[in-house]
N, C-alpha and C. Protein backbone atom coordinates (compact mmCIF):
# COMPACT_ATOMS: atom_id res chain seq x y z
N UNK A 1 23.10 -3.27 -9.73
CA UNK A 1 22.78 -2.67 -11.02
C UNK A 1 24.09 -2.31 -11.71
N UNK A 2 23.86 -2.73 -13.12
CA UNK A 2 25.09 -2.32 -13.96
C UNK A 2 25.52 -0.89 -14.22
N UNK A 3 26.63 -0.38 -14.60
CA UNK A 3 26.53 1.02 -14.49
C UNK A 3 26.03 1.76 -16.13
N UNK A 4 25.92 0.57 -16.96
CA UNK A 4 25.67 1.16 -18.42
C UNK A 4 23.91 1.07 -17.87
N UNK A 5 23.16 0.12 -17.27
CA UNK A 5 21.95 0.24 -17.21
C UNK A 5 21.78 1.42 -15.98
N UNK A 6 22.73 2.06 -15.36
CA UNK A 6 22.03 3.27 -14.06
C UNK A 6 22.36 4.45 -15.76
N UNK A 7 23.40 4.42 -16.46
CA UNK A 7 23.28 5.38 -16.96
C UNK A 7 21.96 5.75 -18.15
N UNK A 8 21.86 4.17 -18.68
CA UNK A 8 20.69 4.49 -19.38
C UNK A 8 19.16 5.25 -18.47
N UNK A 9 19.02 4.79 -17.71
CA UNK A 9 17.67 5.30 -16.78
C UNK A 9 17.94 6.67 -16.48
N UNK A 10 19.21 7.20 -15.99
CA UNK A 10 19.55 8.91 -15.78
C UNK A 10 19.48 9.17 -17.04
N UNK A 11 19.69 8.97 -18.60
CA UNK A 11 19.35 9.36 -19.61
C UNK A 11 17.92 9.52 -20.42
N UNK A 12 17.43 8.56 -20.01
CA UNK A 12 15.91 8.92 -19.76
C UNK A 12 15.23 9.48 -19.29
N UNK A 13 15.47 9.84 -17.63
CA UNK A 13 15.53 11.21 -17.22
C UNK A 13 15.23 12.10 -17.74
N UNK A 14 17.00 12.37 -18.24
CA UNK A 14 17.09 13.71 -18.54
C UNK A 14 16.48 13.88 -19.96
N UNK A 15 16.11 13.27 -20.32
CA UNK A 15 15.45 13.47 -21.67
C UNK A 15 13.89 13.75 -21.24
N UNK A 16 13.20 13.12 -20.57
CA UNK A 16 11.94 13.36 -20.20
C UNK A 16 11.48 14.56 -19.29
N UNK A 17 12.24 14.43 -17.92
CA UNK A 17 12.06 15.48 -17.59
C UNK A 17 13.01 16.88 -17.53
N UNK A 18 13.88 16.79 -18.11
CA UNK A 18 15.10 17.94 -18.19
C UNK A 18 16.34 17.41 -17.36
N UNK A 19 17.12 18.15 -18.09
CA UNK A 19 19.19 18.26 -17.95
C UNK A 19 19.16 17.84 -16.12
N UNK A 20 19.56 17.07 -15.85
CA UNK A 20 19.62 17.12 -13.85
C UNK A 20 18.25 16.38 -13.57
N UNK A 21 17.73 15.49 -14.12
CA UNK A 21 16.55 14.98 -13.75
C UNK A 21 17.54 13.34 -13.10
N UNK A 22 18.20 12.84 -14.03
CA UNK A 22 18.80 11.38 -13.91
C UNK A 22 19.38 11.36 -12.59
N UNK A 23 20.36 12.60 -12.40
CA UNK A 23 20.95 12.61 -11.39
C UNK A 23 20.45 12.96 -9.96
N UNK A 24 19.50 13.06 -10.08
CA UNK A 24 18.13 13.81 -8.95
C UNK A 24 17.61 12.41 -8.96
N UNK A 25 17.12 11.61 -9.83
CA UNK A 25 16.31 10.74 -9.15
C UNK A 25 17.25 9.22 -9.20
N UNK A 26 18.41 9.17 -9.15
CA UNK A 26 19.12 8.05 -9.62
C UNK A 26 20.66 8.66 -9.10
N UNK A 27 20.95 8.98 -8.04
CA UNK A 27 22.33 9.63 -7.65
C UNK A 27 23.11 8.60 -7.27
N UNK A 28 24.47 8.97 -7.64
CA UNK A 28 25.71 8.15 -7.76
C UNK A 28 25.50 7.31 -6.63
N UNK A 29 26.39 6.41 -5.84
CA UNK A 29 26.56 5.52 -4.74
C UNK A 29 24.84 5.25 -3.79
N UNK A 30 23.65 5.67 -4.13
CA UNK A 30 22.81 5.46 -3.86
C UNK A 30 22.21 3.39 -3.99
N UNK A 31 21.99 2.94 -2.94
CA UNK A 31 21.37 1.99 -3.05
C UNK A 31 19.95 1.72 -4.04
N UNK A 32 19.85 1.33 -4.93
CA UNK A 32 18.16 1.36 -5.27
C UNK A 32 17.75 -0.01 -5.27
N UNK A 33 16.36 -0.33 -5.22
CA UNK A 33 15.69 -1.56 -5.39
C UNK A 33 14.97 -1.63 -7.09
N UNK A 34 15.23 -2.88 -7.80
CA UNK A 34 14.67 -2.84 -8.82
C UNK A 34 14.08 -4.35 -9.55
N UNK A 35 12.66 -4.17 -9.42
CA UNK A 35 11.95 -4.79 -9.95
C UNK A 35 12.22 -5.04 -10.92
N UNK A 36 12.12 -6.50 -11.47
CA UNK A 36 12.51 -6.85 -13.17
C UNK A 36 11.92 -7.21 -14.12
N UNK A 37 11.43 -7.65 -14.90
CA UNK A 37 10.23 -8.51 -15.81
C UNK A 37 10.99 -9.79 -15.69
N UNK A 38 10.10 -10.87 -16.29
CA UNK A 38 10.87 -11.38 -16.75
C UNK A 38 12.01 -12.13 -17.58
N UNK A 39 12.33 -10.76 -18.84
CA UNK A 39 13.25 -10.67 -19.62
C UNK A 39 14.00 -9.96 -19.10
N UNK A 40 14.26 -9.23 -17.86
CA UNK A 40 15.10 -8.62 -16.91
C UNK A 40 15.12 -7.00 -17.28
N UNK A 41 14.26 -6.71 -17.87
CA UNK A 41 14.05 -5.66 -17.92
C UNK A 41 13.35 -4.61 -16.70
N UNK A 42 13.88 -3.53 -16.24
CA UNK A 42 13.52 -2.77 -15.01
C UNK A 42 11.94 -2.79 -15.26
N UNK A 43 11.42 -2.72 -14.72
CA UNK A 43 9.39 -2.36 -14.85
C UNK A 43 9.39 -1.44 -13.11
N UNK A 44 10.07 -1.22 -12.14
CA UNK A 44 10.26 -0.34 -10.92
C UNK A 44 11.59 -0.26 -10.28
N UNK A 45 11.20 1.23 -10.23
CA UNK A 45 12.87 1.25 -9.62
C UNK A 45 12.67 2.02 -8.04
N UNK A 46 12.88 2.02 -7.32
CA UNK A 46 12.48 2.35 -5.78
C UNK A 46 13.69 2.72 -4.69
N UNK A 47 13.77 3.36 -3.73
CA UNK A 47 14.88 3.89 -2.81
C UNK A 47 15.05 2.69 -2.21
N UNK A 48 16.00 1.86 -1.28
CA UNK A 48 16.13 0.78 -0.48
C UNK A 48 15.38 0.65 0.84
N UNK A 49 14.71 1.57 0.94
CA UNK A 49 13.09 1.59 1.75
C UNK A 49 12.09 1.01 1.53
N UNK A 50 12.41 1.08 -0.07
CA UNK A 50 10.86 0.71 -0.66
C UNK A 50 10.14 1.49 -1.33
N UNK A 51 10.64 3.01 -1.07
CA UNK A 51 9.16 3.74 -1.95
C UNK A 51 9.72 4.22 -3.31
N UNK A 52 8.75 3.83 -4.42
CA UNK A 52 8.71 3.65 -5.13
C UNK A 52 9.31 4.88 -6.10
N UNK A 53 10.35 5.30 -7.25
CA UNK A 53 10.77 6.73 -7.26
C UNK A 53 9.91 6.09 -8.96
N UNK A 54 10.19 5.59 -9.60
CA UNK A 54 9.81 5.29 -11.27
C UNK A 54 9.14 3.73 -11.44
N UNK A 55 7.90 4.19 -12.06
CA UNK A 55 7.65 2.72 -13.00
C UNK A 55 8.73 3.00 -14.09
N UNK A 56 8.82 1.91 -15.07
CA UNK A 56 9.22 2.10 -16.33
C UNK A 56 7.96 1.37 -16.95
N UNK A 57 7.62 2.44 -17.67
CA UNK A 57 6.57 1.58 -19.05
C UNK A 57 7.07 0.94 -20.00
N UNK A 58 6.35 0.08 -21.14
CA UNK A 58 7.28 -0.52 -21.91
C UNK A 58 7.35 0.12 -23.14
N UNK A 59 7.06 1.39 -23.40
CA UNK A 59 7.45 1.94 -24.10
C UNK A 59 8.84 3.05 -23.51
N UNK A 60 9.49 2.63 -22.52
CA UNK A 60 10.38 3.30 -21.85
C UNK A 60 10.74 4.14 -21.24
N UNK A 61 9.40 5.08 -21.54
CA UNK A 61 9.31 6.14 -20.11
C UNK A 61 8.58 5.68 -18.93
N UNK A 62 9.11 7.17 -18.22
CA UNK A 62 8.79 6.78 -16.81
C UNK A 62 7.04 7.77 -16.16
N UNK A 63 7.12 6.43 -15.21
CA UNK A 63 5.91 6.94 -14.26
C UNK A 63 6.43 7.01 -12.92
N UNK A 64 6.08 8.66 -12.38
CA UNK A 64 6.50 8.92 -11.00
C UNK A 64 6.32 8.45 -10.04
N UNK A 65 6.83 7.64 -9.06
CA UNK A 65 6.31 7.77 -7.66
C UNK A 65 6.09 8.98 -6.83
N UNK A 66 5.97 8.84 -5.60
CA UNK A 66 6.19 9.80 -4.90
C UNK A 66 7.15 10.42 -4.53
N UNK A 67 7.94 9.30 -4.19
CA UNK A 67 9.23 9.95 -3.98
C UNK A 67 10.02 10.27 -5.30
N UNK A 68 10.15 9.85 -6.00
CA UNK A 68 10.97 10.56 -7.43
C UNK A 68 9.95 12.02 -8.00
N UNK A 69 8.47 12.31 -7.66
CA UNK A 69 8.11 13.92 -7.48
C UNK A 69 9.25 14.42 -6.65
N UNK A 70 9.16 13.48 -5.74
CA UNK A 70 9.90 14.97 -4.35
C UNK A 70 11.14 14.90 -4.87
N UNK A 71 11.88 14.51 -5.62
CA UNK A 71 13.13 14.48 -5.67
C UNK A 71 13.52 15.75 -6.98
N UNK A 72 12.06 15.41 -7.89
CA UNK A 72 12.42 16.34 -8.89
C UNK A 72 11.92 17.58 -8.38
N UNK A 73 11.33 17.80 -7.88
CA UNK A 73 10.50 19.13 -6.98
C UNK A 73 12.16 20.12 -6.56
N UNK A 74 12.27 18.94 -5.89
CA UNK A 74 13.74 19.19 -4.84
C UNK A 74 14.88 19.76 -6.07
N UNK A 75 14.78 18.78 -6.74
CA UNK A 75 15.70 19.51 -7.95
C UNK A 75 15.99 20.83 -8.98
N UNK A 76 14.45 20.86 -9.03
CA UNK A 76 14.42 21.81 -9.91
C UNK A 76 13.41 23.42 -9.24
N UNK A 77 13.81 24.23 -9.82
CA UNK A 77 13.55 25.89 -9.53
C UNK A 77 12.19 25.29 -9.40
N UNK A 78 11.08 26.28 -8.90
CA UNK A 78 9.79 26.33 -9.29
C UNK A 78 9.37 27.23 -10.21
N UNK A 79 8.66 27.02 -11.28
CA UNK A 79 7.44 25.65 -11.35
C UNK A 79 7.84 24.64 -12.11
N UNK A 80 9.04 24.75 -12.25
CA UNK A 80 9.88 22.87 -13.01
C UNK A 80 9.41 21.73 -12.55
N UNK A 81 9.01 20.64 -13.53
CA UNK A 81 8.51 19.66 -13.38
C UNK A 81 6.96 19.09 -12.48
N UNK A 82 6.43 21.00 -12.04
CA UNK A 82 5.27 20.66 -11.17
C UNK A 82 4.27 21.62 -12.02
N UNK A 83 2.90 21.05 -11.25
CA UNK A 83 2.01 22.00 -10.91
C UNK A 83 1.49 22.15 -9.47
N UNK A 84 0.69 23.56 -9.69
CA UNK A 84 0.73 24.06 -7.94
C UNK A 84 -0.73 24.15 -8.18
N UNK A 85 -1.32 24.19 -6.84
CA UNK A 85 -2.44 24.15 -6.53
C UNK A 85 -2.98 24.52 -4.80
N UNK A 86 -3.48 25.14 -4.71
CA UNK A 86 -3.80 26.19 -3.39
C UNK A 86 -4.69 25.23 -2.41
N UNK A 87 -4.96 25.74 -1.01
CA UNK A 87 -5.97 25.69 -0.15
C UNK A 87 -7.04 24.90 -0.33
N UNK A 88 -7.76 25.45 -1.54
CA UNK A 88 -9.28 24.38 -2.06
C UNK A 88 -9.15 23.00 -2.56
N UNK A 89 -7.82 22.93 -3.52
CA UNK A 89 -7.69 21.67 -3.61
C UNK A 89 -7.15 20.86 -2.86
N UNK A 90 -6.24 21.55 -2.35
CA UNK A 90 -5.15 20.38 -1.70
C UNK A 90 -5.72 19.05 -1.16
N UNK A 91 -6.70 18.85 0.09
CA UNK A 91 -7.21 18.14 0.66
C UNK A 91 -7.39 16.77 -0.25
N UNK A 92 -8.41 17.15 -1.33
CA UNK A 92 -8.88 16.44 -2.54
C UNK A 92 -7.62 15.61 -3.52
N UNK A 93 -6.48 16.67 -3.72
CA UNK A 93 -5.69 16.08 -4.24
C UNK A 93 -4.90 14.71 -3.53
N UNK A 94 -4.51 15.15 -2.18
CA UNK A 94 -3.88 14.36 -1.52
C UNK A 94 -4.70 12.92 -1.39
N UNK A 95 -5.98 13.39 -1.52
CA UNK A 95 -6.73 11.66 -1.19
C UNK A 95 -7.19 11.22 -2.57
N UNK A 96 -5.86 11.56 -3.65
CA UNK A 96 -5.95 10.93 -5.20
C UNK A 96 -7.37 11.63 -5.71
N UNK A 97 -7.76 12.85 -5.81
CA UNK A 97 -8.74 13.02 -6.78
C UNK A 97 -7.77 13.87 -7.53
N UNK A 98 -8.51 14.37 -8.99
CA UNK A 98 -7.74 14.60 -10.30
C UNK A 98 -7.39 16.39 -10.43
N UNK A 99 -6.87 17.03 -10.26
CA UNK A 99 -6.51 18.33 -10.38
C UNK A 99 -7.35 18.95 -11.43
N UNK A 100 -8.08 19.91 -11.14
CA UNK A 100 -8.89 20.32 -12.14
C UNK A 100 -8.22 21.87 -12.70
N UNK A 101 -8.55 22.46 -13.82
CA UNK A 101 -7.55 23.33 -14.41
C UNK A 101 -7.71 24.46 -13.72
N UNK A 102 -9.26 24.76 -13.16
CA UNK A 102 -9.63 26.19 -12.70
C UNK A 102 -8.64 25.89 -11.44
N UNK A 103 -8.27 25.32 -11.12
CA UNK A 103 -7.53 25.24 -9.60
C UNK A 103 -6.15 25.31 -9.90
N UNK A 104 -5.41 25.25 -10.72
CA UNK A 104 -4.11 25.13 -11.30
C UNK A 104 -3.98 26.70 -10.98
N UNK A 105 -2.55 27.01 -10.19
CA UNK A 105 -2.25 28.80 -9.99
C UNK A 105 -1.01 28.88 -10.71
N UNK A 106 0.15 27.36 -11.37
CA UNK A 106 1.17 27.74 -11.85
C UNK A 106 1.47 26.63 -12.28
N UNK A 107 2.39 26.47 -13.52
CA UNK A 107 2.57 25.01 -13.97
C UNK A 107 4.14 25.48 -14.57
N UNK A 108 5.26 24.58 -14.95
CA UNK A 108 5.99 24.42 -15.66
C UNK A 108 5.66 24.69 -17.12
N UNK A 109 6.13 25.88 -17.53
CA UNK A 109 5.75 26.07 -19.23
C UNK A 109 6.04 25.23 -19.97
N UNK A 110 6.53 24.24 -19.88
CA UNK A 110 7.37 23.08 -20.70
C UNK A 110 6.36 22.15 -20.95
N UNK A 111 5.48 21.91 -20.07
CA UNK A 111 4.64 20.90 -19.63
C UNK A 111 3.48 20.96 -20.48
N UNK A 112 3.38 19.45 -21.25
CA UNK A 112 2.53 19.02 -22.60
C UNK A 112 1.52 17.94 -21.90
N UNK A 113 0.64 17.57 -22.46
CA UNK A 113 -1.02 16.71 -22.17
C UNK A 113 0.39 15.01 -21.99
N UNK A 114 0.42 14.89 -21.23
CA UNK A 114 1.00 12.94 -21.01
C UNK A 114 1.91 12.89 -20.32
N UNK A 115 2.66 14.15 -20.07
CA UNK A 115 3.89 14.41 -19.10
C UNK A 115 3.61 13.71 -18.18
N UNK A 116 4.52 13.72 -17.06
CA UNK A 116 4.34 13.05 -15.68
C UNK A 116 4.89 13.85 -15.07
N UNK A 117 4.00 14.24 -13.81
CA UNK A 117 4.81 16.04 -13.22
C UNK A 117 4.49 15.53 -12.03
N UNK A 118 4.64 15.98 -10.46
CA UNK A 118 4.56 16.05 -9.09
C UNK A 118 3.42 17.66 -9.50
N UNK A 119 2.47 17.34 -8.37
CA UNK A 119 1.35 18.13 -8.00
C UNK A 119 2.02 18.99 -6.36
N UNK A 120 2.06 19.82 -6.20
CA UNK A 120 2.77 20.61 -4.96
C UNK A 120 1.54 21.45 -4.64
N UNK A 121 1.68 21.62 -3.27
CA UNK A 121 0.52 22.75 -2.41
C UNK A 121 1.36 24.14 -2.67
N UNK A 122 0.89 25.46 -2.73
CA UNK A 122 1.43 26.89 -2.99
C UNK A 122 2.76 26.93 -1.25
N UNK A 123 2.26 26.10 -0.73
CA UNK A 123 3.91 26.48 0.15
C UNK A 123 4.98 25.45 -0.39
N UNK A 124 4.48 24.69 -0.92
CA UNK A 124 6.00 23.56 -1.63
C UNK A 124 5.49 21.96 -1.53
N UNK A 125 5.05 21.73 -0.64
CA UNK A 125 4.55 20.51 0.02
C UNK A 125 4.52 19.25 -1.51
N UNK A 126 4.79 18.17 -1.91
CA UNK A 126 4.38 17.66 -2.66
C UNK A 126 3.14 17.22 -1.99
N UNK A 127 2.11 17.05 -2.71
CA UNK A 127 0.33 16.39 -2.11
C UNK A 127 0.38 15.36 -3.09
N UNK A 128 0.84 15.40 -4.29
CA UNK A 128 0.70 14.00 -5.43
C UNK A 128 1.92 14.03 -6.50
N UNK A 129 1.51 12.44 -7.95
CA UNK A 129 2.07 12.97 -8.89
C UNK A 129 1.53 12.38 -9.57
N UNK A 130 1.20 12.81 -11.08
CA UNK A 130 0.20 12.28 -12.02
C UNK A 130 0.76 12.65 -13.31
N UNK A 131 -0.13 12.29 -14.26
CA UNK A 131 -0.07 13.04 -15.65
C UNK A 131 -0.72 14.17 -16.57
N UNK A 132 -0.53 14.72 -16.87
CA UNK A 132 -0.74 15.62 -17.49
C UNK A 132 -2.03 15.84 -18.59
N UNK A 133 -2.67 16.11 -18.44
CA UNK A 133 -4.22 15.74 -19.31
C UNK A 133 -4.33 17.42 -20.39
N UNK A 134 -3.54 18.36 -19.69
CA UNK A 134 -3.44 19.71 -21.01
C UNK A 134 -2.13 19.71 -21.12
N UNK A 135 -1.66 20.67 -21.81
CA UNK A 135 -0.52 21.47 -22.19
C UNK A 135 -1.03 22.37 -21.03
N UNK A 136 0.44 23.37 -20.50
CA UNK A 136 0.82 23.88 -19.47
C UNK A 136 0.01 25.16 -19.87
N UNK A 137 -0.15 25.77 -20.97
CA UNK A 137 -1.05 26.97 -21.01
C UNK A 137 -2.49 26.70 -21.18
N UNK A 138 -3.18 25.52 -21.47
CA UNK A 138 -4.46 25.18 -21.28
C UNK A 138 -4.84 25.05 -20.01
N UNK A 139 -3.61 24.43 -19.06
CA UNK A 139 -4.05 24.11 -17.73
C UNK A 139 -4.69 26.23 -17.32
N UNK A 140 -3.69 26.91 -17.36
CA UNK A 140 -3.74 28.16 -16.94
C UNK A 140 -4.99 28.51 -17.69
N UNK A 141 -5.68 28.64 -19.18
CA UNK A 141 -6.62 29.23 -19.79
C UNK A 141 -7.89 28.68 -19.33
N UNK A 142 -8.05 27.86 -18.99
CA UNK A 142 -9.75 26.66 -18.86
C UNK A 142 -9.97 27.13 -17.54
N UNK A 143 -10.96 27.05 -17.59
CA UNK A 143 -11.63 27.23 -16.50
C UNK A 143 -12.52 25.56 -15.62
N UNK A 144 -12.66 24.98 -16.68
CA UNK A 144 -12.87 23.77 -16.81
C UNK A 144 -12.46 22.66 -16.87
N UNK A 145 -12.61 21.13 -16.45
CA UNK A 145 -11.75 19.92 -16.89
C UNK A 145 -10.24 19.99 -16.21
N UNK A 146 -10.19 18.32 -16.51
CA UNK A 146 -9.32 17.64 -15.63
C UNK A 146 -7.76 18.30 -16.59
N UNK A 147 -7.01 18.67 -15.02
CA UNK A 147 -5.49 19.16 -15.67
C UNK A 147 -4.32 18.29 -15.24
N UNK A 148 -4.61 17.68 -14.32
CA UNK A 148 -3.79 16.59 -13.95
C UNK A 148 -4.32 15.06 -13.80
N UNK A 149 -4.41 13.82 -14.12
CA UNK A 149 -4.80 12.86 -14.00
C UNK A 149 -3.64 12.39 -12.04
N UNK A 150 -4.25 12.49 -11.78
CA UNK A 150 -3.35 11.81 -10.43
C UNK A 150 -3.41 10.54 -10.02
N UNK A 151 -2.32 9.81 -9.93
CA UNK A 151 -1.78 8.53 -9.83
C UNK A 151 -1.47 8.25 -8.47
N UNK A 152 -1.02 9.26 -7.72
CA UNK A 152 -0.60 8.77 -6.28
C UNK A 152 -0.78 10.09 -5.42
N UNK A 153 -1.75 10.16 -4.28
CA UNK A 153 -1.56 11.05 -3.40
C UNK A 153 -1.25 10.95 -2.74
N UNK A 154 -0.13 11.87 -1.59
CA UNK A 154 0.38 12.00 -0.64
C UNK A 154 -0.93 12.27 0.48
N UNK A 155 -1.29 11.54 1.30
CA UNK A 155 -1.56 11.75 2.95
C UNK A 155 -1.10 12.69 3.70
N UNK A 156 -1.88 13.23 4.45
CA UNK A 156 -1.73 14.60 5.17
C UNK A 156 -1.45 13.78 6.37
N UNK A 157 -0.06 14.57 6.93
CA UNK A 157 0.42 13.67 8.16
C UNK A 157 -0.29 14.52 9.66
């Protein structure tokens, strides 16, 4: 990978999910794997393992893997870039069902209806990562309806 195209993707990042996002999920001398179209444009970018850290959509943002949650989790204070969710859900979440709002105990105030956030259990654990279906104070006010759309759950080991 070129270094004007690693910097564009850490700039996207940090534009999407905040200042220290690029460098959290895209760190210097790191190996990555990257899927191309074929106009050579990135469409996945992944650790040299394999697991998957970003789609790129073609409108140029990103969709989380799992591992690029844990990385931003890892990065940032809590409740940056997540929402949390207790005991009742967890199970459900982890086997990809959708975070519902009455179950939401804390979210990133930043966090708008399309975001792409990592879903965490109340001890830290990432369980998923999805998108965002409220704004971060609807998730907290409703009692009702879907607050996270979830894309990938983590398996209980």
């Amino acid at each position: 990978m070129q270094d004007g195209e690693m910097a564009s993707l850490r700039t996207v990042a940090d534009y999407q999910f905040g200042a220290g996002a690029g460098a959290a999920l895209f760190p210097s001398g790191e190996p990555l794997e990257i899927d191309r179209s074929s106009t050579g444009r990135p469409q996945q970018v992944a650790r040299d393992d394999g697991q998957r850290l970003v789609s790129v959509g073609l409108d140029g943002r990103f969709t989380l893997g799992v591992a690029g949650g844990q990385r931003l989790v890892d990065e940032f204070d809590a409740p940056g870039a997540r929402v949390t969710v207790g005991d009742e859900s967890e199970p459900f979440v982890r086997d990809g069902k959708n975070v519902f709002a009455k179950f939401v105990q804390a979210v990133d105030a930043d966090v708008r209806a399309g975001d792409e956030l990592a879903v965490v259990h109340e001890r830290g654990d990432v369980v998923a990562v999805g998108r965002a279906e409220l704004d971060a104070e609807s998730m907290l006010d409703f009692d009702s309806g879907v607050a996270v759309m979830v894309r990938s759950g983590v398996p209980d080991e």
